[in-house]
Protein backbone atom coordinates (compact mmCIF):
# COMPACT_ATOMS: atom_id res chain seq x y z
CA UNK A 1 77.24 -128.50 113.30
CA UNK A 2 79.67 -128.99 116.39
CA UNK A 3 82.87 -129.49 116.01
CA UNK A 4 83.96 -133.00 116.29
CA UNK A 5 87.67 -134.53 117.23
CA UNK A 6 89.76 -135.48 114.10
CA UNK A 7 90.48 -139.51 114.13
CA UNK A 8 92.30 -141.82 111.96
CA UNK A 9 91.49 -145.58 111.54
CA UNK A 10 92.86 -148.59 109.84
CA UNK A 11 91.23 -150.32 107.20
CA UNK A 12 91.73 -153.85 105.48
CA UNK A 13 90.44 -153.14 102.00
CA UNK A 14 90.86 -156.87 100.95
CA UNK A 15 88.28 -157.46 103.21
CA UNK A 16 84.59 -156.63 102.76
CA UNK A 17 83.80 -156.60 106.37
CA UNK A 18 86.57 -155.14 108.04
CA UNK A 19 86.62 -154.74 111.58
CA UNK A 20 88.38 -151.24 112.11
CA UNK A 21 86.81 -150.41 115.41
CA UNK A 22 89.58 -148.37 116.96
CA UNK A 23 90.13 -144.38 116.48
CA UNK A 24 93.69 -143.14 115.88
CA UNK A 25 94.21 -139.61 117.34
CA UNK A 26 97.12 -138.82 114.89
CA UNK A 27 97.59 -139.91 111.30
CA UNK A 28 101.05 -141.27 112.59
CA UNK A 29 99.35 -143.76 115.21
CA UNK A 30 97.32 -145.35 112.09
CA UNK A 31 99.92 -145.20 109.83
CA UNK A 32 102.25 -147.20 112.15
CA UNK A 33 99.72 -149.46 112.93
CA UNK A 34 98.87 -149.78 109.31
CA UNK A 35 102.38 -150.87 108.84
CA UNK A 36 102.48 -153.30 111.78
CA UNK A 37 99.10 -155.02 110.01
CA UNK A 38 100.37 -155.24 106.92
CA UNK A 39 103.73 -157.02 108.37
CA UNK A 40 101.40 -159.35 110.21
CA UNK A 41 99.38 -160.34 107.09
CA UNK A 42 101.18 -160.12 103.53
CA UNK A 43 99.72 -159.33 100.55
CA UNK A 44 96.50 -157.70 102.06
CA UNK A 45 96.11 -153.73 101.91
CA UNK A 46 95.38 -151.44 104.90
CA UNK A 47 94.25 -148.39 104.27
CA UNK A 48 94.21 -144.99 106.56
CA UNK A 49 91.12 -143.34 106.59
CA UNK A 50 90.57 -140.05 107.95
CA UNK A 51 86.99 -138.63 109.51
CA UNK A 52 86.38 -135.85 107.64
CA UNK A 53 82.63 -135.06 108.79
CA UNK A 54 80.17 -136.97 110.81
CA UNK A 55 76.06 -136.64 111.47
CA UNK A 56 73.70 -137.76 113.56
CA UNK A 57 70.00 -137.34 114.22
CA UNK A 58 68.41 -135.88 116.84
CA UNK A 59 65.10 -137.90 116.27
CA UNK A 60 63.77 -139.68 113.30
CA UNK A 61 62.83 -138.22 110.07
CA UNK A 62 58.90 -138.69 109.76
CA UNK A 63 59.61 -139.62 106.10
CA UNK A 64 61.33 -142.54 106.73
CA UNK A 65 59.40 -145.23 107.92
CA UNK A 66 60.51 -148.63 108.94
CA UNK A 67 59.78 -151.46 106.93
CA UNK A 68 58.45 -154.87 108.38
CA UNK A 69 59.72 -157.85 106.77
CA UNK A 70 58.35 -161.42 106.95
CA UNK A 71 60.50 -164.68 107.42
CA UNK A 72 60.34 -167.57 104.94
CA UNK A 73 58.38 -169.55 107.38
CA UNK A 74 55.78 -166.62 108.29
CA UNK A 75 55.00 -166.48 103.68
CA UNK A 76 52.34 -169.36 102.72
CA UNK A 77 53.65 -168.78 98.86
CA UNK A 78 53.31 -172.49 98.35
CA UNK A 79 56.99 -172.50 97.45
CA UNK A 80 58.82 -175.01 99.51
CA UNK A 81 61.89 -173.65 99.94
């Protein structure tokens, strides 16, 4: 495994879709921007998460294959809706 840059990032944990996008390159960045969140939006939790590990694929694992799924519209199941 190569070694990969460390990287903090900001997350709102009262939201289940949060959109921490950017990466911190010290804990102190994300901590202070963590702060200046929370300022901006009481009562809601952000979180500092560091990347510990990270993996990717080189090519796709033969034993997972994908799976084709049909619309609503494309199923004659005689239910109408």
């Amino acid at each position: 495994m190569e070694k990969r840059a460390r990287y903090w990032m900001v997350w709102n944990a009262g939201h289940p879709i949060s959109s921490a996008r950017h990466r911190h390159a010290s804990r102190a960045s994300a901590e202070s921007e963590a702060e200046r969140l929370a300022a901006q939006n009481p009562g809601q939790e952000f979180v500092v998460l560091k990347a510990v590990s990270g993996v990717s694929a080189t090519r796709p694992d033969p034993k997972f294959r994908w799976a084709v799924f049909k619309t609503s519209h494309e199923l004659d199941d005689g239910i109408p809706f």
